[in-house]
Structures are given as structure tokens and as C-alpha cells.
Protein backbone atom coordinates (compact mmCIF):
# COMPACT_ATOMS: atom_id res chain seq x y z
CA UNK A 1 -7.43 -24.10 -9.19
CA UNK A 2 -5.75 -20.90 -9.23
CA UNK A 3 -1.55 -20.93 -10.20
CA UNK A 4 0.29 -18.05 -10.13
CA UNK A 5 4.34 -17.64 -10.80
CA UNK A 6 5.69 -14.56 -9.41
CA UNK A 7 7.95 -12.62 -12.85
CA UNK A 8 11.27 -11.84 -12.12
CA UNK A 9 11.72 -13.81 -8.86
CA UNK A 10 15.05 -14.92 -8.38
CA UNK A 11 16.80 -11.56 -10.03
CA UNK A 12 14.89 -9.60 -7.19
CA UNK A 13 16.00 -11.06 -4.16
CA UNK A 14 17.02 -8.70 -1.77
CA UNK A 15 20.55 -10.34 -0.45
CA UNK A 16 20.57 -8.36 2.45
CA UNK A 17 16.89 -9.60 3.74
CA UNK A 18 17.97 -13.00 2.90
CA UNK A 19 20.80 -12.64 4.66
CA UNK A 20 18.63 -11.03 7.55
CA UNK A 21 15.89 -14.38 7.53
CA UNK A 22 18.89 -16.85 7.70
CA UNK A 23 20.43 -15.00 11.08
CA UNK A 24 17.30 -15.66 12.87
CA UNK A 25 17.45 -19.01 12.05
CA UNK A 26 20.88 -19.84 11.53
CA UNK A 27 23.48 -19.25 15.04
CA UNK A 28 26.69 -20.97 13.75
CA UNK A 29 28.80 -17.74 12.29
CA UNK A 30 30.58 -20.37 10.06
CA UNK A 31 27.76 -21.21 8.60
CA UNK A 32 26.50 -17.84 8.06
CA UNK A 33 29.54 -16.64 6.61
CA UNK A 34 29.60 -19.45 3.61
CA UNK A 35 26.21 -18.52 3.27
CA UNK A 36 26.93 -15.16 2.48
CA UNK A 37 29.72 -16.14 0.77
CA UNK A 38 27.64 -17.88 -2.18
CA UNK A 39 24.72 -15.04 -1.62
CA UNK A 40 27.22 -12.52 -2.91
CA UNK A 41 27.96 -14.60 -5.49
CA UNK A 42 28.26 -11.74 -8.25
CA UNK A 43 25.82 -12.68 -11.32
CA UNK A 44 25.97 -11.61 -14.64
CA UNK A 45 23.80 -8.94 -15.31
CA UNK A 46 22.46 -8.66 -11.78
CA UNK A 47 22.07 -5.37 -9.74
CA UNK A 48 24.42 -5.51 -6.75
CA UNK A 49 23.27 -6.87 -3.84
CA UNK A 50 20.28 -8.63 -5.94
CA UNK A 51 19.52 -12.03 -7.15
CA UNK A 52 20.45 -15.61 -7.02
CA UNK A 53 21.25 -18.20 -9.72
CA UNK A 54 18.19 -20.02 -11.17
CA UNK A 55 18.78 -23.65 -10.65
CA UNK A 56 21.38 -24.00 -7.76
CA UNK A 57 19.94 -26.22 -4.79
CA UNK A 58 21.10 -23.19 -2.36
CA UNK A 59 18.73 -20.86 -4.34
CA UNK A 60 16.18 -23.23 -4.35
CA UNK A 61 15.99 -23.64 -0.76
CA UNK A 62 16.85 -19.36 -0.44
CA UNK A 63 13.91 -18.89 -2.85
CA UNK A 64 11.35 -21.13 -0.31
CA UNK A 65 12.80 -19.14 2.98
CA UNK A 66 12.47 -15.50 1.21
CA UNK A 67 8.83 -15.75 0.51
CA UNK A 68 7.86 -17.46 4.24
CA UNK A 69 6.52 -14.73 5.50
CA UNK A 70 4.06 -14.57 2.44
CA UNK A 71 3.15 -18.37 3.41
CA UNK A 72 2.47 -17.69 7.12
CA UNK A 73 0.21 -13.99 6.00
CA UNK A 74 -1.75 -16.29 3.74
CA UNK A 75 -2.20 -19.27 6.51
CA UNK A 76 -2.58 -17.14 8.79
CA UNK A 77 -4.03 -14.23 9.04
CA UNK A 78 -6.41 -14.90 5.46
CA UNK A 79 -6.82 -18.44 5.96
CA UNK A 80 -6.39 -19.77 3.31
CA UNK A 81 -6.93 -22.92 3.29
CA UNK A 82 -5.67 -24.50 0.03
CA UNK A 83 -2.62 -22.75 -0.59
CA UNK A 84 0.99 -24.67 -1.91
CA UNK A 85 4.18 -22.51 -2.58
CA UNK A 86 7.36 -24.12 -4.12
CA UNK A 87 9.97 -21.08 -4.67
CA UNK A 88 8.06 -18.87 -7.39
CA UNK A 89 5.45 -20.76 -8.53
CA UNK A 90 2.02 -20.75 -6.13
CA UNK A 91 -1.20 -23.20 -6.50
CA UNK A 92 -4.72 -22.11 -4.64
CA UNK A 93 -6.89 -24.84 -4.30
CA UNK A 94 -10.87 -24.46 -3.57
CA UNK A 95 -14.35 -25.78 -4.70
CA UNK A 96 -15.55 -22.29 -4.79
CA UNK A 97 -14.01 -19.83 -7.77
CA UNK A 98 -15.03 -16.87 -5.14
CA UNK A 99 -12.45 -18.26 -2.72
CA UNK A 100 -9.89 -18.41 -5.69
CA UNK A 101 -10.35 -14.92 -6.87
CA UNK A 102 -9.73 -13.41 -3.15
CA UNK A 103 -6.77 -15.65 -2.66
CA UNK A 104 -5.55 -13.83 -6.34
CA UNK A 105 -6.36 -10.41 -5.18
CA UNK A 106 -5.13 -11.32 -1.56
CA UNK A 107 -1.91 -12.05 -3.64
CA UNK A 108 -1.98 -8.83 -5.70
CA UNK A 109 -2.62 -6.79 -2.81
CA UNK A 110 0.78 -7.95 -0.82
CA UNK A 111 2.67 -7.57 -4.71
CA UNK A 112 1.24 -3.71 -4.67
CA UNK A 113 2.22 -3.56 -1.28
CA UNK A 114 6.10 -4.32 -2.16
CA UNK A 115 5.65 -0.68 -3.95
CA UNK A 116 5.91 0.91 -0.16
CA UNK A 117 9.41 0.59 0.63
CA UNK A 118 9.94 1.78 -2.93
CA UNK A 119 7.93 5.19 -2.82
CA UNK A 120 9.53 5.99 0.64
CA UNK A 121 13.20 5.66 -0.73
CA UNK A 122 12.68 7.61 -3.64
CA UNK A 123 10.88 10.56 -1.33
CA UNK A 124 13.68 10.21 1.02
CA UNK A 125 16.30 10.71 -1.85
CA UNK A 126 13.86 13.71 -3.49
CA UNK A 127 14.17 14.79 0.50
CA UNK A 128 17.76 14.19 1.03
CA UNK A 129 18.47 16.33 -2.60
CA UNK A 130 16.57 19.50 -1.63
CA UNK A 131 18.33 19.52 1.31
CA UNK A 132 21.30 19.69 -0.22
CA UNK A 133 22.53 16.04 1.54
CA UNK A 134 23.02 14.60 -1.42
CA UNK A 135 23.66 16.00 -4.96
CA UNK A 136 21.66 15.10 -8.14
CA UNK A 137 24.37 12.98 -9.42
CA UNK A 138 23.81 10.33 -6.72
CA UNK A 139 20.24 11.03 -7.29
CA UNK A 140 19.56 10.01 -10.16
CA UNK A 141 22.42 6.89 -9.85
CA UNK A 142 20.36 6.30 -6.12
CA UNK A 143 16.88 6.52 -8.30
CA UNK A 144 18.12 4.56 -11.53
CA UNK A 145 19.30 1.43 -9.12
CA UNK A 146 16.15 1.56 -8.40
CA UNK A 147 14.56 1.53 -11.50
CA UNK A 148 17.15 -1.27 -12.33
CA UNK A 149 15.27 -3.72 -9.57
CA UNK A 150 11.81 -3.03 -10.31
CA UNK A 151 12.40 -2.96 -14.51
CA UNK A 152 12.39 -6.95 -14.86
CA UNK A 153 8.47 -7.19 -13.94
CA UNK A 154 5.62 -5.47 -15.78
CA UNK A 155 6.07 -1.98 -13.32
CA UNK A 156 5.68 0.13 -16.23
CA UNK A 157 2.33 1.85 -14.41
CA UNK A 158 3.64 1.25 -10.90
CA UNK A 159 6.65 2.98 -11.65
CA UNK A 160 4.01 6.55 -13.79
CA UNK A 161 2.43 6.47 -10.62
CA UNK A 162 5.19 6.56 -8.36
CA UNK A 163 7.45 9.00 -10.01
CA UNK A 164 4.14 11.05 -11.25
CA UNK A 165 3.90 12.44 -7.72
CA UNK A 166 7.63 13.27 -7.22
CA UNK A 167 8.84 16.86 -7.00
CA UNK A 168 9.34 19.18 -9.68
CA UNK A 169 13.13 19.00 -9.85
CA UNK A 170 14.17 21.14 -12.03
């Protein structure tokens, strides 16, 4: 048996791809507007437009919707057979330990893979500053809100790696 709990979970939500799951579900612009409404919740300590309480039934049942698509990739397109997800916390379940250790590195793979979105932003804001777009005041507020997300989870490396190849600024 392989279990897995995924650090930092509910303080990274992304409130605006929450938001963006429950519109393709939800129609009823009432609904969607309470929902938003306790999304934006402001927490203590939270990053704007980040996180949800730990503990409240509406994160609960956010927390299972945000990481669907994870559940469907693993179904899927791996096929993985043994496989249960309750909000963070994930179980793989296989008579073979070779199984288990793919469905592990299957599950490292997509966690390296949320490092994408975050390279690109920080190139485009290196981009946007030598063009003169932006200055590097709201660069380095732009990168440290950044930093700010990803700082909760053990990114130390991650984070060498990513700003190890940005530009020489100055």
C-alpha cells in the first residue's frame, strides 16, 4: 500500500481555478456567487486569492473537486487501478510493490509538473521588466507573491533551479 498526503494543500488552492471547475459544473449564478462569496473568504495569513479553511464542509468538498483532474489522469490515462483520493490524502493499492512505486513517481511527476506555470510567469515578468513594461518594484512584489505560494512545501531546490536560470538583473 502506498499513502501519500500532498504538504501544504489547502493554503495552495488557486481560488480562481476553483472558481473556474465550479462554472463548468455549476449554471445557477446564485449559486456561484455564494460560492465565491465563501471562496474569498479572506484567511489569516493566506496569500490573496489562495487557500481555504481546513475543516469547513465547503472546503472539504472544494478540496475533492480541485484535485479531479488528478483522479481522472491517474484512471485514465495510467490506469491505475487501485487508486482512492479523499481531499489531500491519497492511498495506491496493488499486490505488486513495482506497480506502487510507478503510481509514486506517476504522482511526483504531475507535482514537478505544477513547476510549469511557475517558470513561465516568472520569465514573463523577467520579459515584461527588460522591456521596460513593468518596473522592478512590481517585479520583485510580482516574483515574491510567488515565492509566498510555493514557500509552504519543501520547494527549496525547485525554487535554486528555477530562479538559477533567470537573467542577470542587475
Amino acid at each position: 500500500m502506498l499513502t501519500c498526503d500532498i504538504q501544504a494543500y489547502f493554503p495552495s488552492i488557486d481560488h480562481a481555478i476553483l472558481k473556474a471547475q465550479l462554472r463548468r459544473q455549476l449554471k445557477d449564478k446564485r449559486l456561484l456567487a455564494l460560492l465565491d462569496h465563501i471562496i474569498e473568504h479572506p484567511l489569516p495569513n493566506a496569500l490573496p486569492g489562495k487557500g481555504l479553511p481546513i475543516g469547513s464542509l465547503t472546503s472539504q468538498y472544494f478540496a475533492n473537486l480541485y484535485l479531479g483532474e488528478l483522479d481522472r489522469f491517474l484512471k485514465d490515462r495510467l490506469r491505475v487501478k487501485g487508486y482512492v483520493r479523499y481531499m489531500d490524502d491519497v492511498l495506491g493499492f496493488a499486490a505488486d510493490k513495482v506497480v506502487l512505486h510507478e503510481l509514486h513517481a506517476a504522482l511526483l511527476r504531475v507535482q514537478r509538473n505544477r513547476w510549469v506555470p511557475f517558470r513561465r510567469k516568472v520569465r514573463k515578468r523577467e520579459w515584461q521588466y527588460a522591456q521596460g513594461v513593468i518596473d522592478e518594484a512590481e517585479l520583485a512584489q510580482c516574483v515574491a507573491s510567488m515565492i509566498g505560494h510555493v514557500v509552504h512545501a519543501d520547494t527549496l531546490a525547485a525554487r535554486r533551479h528555477v530562479f538559477g536560470a533567470s537573467l542577470a538583473l542587475g
